[in-house]
Structures are given as structure tokens and as C-alpha cells.
PDB file of N, CA and C in Angstrom:
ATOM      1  N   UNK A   1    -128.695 181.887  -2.423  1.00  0.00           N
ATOM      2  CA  UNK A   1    -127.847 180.754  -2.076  1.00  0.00           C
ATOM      3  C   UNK A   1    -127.132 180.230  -3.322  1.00  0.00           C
ATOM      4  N   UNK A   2    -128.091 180.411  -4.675  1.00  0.00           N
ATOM      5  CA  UNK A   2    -127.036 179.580  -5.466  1.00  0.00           C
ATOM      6  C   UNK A   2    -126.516 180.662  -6.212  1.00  0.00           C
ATOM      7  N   UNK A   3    -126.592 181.935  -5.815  1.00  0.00           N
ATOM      8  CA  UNK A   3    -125.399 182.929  -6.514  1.00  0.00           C
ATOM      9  C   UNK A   3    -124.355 182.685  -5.557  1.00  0.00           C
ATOM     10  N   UNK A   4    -124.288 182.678  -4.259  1.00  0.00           N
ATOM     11  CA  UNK A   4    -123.560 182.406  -3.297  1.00  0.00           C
ATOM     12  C   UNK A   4    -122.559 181.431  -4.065  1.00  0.00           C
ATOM     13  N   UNK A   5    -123.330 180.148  -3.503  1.00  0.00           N
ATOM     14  CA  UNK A   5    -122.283 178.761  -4.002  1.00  0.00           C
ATOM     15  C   UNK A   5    -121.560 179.158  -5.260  1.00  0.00           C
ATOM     16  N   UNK A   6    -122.165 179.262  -6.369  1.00  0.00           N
ATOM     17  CA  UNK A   6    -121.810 179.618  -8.397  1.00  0.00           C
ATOM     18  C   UNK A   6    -120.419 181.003  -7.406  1.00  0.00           C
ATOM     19  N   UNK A   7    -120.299 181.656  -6.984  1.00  0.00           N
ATOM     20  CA  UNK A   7    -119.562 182.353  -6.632  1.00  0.00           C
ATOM     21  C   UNK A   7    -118.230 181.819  -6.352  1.00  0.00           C
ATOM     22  N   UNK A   8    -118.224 181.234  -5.045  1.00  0.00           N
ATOM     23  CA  UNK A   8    -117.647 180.381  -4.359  1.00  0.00           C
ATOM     24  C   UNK A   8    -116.655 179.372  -5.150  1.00  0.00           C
ATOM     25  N   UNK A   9    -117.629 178.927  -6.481  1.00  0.00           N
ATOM     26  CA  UNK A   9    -116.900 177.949  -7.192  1.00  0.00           C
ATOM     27  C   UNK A   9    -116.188 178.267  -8.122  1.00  0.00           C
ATOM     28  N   UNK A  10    -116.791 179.896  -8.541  1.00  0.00           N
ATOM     29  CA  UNK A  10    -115.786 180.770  -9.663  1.00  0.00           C
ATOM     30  C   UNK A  10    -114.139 181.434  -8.911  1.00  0.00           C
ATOM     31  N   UNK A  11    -114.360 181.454  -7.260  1.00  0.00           N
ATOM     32  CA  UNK A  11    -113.140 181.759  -6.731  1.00  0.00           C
ATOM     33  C   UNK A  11    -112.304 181.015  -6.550  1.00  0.00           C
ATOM     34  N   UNK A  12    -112.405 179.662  -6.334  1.00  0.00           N
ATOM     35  CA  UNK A  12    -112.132 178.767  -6.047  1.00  0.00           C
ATOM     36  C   UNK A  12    -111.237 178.334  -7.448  1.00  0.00           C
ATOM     37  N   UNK A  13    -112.032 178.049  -8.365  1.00  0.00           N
ATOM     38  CA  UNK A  13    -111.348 177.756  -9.953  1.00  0.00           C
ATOM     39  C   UNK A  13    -110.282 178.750 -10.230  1.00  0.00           C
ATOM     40  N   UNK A  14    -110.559 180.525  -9.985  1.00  0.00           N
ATOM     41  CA  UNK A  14    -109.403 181.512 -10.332  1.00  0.00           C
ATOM     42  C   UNK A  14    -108.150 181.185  -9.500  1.00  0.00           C
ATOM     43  N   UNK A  15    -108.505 180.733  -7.952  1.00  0.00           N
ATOM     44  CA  UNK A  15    -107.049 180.352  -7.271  1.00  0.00           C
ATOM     45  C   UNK A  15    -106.713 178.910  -7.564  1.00  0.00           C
ATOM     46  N   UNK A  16    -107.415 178.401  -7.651  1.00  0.00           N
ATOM     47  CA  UNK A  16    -106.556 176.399  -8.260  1.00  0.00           C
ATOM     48  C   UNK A  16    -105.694 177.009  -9.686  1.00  0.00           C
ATOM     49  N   UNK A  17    -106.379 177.903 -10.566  1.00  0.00           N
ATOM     50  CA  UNK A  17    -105.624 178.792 -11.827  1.00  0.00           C
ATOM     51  C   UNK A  17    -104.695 178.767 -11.771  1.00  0.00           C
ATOM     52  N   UNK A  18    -104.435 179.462 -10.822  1.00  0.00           N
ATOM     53  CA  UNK A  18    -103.546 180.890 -10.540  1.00  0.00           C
ATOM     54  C   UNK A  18    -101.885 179.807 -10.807  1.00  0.00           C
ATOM     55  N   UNK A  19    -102.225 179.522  -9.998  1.00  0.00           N
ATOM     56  CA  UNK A  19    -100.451 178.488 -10.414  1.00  0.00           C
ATOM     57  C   UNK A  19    -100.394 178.061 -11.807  1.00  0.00           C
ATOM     58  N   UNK A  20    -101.584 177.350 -12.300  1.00  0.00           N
ATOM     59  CA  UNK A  20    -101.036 176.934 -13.689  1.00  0.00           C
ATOM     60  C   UNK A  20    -100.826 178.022 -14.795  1.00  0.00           C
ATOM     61  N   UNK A  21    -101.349 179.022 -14.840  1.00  0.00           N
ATOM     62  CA  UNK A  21    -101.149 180.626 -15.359  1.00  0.00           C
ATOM     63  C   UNK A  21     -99.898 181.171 -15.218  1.00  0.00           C
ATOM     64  N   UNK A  22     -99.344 181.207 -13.771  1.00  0.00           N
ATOM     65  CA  UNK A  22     -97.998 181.729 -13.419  1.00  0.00           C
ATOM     66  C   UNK A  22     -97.375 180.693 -14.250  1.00  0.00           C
ATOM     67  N   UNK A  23     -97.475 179.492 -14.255  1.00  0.00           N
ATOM     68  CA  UNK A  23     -96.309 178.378 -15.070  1.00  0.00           C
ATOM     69  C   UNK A  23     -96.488 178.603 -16.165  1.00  0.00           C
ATOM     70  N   UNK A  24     -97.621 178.902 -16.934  1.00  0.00           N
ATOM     71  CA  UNK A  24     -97.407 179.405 -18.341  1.00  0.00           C
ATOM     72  C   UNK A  24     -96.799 180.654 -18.440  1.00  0.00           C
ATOM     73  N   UNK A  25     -97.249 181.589 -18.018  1.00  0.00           N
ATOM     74  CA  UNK A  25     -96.885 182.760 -18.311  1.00  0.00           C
ATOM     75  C   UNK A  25     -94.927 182.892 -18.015  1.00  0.00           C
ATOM     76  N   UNK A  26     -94.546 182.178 -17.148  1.00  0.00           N
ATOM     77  CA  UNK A  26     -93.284 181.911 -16.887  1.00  0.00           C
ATOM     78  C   UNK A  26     -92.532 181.388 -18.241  1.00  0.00           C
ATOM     79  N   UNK A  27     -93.154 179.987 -18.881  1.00  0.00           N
ATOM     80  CA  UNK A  27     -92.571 179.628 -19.417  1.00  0.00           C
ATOM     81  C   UNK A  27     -92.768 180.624 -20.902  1.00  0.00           C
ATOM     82  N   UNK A  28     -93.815 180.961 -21.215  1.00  0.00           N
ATOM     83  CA  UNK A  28     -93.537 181.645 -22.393  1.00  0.00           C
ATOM     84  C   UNK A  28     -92.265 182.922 -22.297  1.00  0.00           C
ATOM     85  N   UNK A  29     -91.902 183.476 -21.040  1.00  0.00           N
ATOM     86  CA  UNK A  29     -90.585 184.106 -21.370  1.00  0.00           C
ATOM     87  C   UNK A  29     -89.332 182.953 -21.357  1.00  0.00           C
ATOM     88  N   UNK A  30     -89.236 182.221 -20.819  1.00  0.00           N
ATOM     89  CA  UNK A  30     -88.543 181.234 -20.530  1.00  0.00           C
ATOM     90  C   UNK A  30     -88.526 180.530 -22.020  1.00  0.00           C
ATOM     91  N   UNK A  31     -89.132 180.448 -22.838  1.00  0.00           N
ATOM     92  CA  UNK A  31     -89.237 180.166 -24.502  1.00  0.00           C
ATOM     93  C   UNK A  31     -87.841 181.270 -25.177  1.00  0.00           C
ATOM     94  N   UNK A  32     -88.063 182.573 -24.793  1.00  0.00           N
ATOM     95  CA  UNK A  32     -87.340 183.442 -25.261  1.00  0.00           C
ATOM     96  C   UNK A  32     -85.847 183.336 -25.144  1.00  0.00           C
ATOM     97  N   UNK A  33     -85.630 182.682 -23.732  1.00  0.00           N
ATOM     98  CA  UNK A  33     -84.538 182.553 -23.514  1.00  0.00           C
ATOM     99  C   UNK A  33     -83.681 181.123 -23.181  1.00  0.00           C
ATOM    100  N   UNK A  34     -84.318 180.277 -23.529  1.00  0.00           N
ATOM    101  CA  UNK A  34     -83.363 178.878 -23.742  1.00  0.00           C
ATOM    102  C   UNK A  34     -84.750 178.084 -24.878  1.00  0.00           C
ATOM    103  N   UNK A  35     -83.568 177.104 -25.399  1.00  0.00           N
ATOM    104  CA  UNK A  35     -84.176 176.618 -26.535  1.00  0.00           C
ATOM    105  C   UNK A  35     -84.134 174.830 -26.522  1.00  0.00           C
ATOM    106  N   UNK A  36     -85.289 174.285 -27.171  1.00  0.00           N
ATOM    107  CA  UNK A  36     -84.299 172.733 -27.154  1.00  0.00           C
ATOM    108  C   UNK A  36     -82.556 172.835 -27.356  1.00  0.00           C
ATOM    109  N   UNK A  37     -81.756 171.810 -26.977  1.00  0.00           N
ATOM    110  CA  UNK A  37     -80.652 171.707 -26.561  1.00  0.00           C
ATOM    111  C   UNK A  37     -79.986 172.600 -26.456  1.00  0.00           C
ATOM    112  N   UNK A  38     -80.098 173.523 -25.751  1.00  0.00           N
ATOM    113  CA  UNK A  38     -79.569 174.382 -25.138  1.00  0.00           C
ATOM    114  C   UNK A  38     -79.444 173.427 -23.418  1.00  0.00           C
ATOM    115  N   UNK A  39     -77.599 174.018 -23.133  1.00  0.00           N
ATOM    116  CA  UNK A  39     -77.412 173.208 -21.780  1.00  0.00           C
ATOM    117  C   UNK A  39     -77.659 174.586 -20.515  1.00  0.00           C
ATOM    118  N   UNK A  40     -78.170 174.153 -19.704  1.00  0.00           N
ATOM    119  CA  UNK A  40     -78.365 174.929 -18.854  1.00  0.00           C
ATOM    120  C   UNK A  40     -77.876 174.511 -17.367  1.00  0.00           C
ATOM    121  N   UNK A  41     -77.407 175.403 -16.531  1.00  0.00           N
ATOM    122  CA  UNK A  41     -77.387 175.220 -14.807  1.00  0.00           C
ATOM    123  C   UNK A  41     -78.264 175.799 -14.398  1.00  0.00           C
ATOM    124  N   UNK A  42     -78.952 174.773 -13.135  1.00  0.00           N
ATOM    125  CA  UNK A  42     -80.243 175.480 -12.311  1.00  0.00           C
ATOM    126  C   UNK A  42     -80.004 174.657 -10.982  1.00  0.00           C
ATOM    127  N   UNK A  43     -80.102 175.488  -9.793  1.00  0.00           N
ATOM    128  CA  UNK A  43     -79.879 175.071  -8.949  1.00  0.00           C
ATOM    129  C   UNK A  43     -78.799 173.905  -8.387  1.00  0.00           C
ATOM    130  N   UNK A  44     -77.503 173.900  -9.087  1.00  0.00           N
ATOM    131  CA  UNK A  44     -77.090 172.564  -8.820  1.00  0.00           C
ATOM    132  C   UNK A  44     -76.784 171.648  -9.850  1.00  0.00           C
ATOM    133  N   UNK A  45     -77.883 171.982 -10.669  1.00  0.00           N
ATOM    134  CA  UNK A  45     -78.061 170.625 -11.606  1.00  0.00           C
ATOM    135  C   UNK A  45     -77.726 171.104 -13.463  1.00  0.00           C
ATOM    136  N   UNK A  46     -76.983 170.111 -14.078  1.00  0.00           N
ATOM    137  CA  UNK A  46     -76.366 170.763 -15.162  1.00  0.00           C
ATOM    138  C   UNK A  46     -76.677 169.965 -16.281  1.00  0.00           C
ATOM    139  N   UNK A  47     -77.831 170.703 -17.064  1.00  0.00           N
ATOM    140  CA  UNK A  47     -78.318 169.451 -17.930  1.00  0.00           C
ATOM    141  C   UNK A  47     -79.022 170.040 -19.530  1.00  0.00           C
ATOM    142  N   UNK A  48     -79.159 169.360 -20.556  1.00  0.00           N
ATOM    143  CA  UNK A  48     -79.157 169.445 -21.552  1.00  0.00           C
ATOM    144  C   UNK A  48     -80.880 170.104 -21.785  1.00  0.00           C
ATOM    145  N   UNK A  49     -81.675 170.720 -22.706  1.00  0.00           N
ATOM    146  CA  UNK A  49     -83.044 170.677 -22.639  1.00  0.00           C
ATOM    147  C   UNK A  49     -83.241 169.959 -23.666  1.00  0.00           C
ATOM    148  N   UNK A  50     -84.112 169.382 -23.339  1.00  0.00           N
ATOM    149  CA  UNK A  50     -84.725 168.107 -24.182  1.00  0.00           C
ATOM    150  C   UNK A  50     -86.362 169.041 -24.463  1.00  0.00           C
ATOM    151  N   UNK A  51     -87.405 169.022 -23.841  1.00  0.00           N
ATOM    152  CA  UNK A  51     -88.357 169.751 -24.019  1.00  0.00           C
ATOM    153  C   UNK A  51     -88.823 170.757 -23.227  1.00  0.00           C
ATOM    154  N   UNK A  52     -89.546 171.779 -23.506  1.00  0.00           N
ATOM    155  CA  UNK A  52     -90.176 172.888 -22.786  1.00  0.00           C
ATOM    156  C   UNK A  52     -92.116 172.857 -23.034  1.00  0.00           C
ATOM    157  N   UNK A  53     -92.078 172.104 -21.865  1.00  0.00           N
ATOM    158  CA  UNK A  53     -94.120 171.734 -22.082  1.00  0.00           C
ATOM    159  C   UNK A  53     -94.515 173.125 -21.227  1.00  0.00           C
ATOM    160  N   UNK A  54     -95.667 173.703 -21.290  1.00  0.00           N
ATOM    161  CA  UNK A  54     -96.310 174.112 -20.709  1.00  0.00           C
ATOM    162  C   UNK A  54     -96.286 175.173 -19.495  1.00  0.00           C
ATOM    163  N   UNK A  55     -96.104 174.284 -18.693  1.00  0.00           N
ATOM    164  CA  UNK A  55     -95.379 174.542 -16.910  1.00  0.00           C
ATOM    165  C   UNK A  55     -94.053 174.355 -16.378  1.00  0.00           C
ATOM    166  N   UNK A  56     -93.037 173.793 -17.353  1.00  0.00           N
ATOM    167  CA  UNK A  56     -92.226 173.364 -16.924  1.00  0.00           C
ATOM    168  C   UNK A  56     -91.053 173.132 -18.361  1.00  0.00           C
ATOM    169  N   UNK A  57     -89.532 172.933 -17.631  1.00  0.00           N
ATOM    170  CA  UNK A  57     -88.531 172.332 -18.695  1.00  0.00           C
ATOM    171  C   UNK A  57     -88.223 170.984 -18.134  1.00  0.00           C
ATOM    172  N   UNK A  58     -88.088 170.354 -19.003  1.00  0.00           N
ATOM    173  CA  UNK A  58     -87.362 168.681 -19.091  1.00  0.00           C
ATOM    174  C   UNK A  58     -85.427 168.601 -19.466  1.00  0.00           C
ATOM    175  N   UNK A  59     -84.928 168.521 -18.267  1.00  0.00           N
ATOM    176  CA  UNK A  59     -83.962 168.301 -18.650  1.00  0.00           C
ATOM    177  C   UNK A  59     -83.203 167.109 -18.597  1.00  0.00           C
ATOM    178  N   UNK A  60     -82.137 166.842 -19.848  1.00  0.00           N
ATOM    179  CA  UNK A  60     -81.689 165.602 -19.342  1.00  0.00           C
ATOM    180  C   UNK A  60     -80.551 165.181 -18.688  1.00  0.00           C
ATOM    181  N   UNK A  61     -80.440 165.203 -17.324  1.00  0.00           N
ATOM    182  CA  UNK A  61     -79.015 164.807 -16.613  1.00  0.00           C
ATOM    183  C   UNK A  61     -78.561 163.552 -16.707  1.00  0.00           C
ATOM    184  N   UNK A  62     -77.313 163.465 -17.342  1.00  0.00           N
ATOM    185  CA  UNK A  62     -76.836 161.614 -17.232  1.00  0.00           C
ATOM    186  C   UNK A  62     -77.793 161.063 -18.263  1.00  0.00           C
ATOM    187  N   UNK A  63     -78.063 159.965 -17.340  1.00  0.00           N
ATOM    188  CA  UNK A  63     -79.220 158.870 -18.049  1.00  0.00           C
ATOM    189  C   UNK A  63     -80.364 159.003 -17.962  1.00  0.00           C
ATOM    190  N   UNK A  64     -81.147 160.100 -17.754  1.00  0.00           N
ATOM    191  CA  UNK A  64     -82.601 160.388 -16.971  1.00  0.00           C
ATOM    192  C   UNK A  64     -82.869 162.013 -17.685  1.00  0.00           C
ATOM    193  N   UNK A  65     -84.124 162.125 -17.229  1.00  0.00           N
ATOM    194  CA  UNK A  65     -84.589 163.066 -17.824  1.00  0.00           C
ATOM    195  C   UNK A  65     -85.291 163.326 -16.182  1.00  0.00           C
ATOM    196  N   UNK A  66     -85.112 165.226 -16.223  1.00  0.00           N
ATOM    197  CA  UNK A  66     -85.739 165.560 -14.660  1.00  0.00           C
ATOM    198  C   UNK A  66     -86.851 166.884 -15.512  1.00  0.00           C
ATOM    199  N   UNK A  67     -87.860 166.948 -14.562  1.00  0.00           N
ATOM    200  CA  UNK A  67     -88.501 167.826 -14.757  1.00  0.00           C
ATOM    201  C   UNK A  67     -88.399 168.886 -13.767  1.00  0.00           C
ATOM    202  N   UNK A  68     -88.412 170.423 -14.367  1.00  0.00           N
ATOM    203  CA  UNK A  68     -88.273 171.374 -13.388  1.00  0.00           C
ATOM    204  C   UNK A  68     -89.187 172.232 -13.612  1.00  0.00           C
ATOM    205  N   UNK A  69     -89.912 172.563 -12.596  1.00  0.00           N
ATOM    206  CA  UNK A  69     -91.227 174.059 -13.141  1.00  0.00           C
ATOM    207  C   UNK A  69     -90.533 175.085 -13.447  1.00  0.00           C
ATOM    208  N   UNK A  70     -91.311 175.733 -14.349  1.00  0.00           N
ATOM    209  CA  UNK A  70     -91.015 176.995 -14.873  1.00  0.00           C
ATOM    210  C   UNK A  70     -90.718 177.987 -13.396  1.00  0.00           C
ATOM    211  N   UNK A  71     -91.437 178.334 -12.813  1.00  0.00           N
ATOM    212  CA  UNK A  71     -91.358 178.779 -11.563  1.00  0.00           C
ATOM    213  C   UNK A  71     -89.693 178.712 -10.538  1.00  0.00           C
ATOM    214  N   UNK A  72     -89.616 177.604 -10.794  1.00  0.00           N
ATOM    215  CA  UNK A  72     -88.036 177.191 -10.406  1.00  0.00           C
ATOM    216  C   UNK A  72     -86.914 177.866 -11.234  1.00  0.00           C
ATOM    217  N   UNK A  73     -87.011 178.335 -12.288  1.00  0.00           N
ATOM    218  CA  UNK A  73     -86.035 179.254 -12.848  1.00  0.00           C
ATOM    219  C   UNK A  73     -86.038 180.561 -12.564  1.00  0.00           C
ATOM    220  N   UNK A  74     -87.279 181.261 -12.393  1.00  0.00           N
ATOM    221  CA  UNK A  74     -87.583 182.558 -11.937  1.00  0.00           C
ATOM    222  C   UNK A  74     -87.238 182.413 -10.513  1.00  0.00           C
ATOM    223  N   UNK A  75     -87.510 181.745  -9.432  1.00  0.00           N
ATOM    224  CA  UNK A  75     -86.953 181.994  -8.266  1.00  0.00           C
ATOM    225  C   UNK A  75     -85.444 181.305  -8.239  1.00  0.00           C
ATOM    226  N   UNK A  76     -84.839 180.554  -8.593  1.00  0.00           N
ATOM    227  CA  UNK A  76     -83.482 179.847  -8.309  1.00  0.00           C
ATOM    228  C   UNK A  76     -82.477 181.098  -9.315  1.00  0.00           C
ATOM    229  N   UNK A  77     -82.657 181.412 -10.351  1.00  0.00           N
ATOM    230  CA  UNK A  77     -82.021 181.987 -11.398  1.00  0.00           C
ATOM    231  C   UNK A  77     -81.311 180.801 -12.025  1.00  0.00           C
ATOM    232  N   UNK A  78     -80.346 180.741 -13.461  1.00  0.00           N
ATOM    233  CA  UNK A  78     -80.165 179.520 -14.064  1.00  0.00           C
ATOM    234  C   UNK A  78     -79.396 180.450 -14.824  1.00  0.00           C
ATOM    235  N   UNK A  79     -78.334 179.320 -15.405  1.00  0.00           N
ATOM    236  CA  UNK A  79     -77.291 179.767 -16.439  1.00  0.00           C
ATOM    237  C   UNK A  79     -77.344 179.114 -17.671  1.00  0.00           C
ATOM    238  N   UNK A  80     -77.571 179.339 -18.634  1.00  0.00           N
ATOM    239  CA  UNK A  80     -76.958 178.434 -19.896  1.00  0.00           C
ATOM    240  C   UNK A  80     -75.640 178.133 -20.213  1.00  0.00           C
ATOM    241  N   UNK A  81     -75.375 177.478 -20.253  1.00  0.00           N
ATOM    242  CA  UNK A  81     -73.632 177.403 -20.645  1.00  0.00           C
ATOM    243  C   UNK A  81     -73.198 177.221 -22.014  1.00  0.00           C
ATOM    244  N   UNK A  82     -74.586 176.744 -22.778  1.00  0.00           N
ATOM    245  CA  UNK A  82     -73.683 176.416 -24.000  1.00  0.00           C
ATOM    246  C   UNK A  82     -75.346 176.055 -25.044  1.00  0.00           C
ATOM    247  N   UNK A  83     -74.730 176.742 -26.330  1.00  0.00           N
ATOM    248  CA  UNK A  83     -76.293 177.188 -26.576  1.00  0.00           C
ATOM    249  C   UNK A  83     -75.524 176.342 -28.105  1.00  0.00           C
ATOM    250  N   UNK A  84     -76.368 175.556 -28.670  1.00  0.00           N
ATOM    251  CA  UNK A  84     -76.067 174.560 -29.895  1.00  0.00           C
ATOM    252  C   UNK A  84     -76.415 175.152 -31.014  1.00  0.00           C
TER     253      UNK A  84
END
């Protein structure tokens, strides 16, 4: 029973993972190819990079700063327009 459960809780931890892994592993190519201020288009939206954490880019549109997952560039595709 408690190899069972200890099991259960090691599968459980690899799939809750699994997304934050894909967002890293995303963003470390996503490192390669845009940089702080570098301006980029993604989906619509046309905005400056301010930071690249982890899982995700921070961009800043206007007056605000939006966050987008790494994940969202690999499925949407994205343009840079203008690299500083």
C-alpha cells in the first residue's frame, strides 16, 4: 500500500512537471532568439521585451506590461520587428 500511494505521488508530481519543464525548455530556445528589447509581434499584440523569466516573456504594450507563456510563441508563431 505505501509503495502504491509513494507511486501515485511520484506520477502525479512528473505530470503537475510536465508544463513547467515544457515552459522552460521553451524558453531556453526562445533565449536564443529574442533578447531584452527586442520588439516583437505575437498573436496580435506588438510589444517591446522588457524581461524573459522562466516560463514566460514580459512584454511591454503602451503603458502596461503583459505576460505571455513561453508556450504561446511556439504554438501562435511571433515576429520580431526590430532588434536594438
Amino acid at each position: 500500500v505505501v509503495a502504491a500511494t509513494l507511486l501515485l505521488v511520484g506520477i502525479a508530481l512528473i505530470v503537475g512537471a510536465r508544463t513547467l519543464i515544457e515552459g522552460w525548455m521553451l524558453t531556453q530556445y526562445l533565449q536564443h532568439e529574442i533578447s531584452v528589447d527586442d520588439e516583437v509581434e505575437i498573436d496580435g499584440v506588438k510589444g517591446m521585451v522588457v524581461r524573459i523569466t522562466p516560463v514566460s516573456v514580459v512584454l511591454r504594450v503602451e503603458q502596461k506590461e503583459v505576460v505571455i507563456p513561453s508556450r504561446h510563441f511556439a504554438e501562435k508563431g511571433y515576429a520580431r520587428t526590430r532588434t536594438s
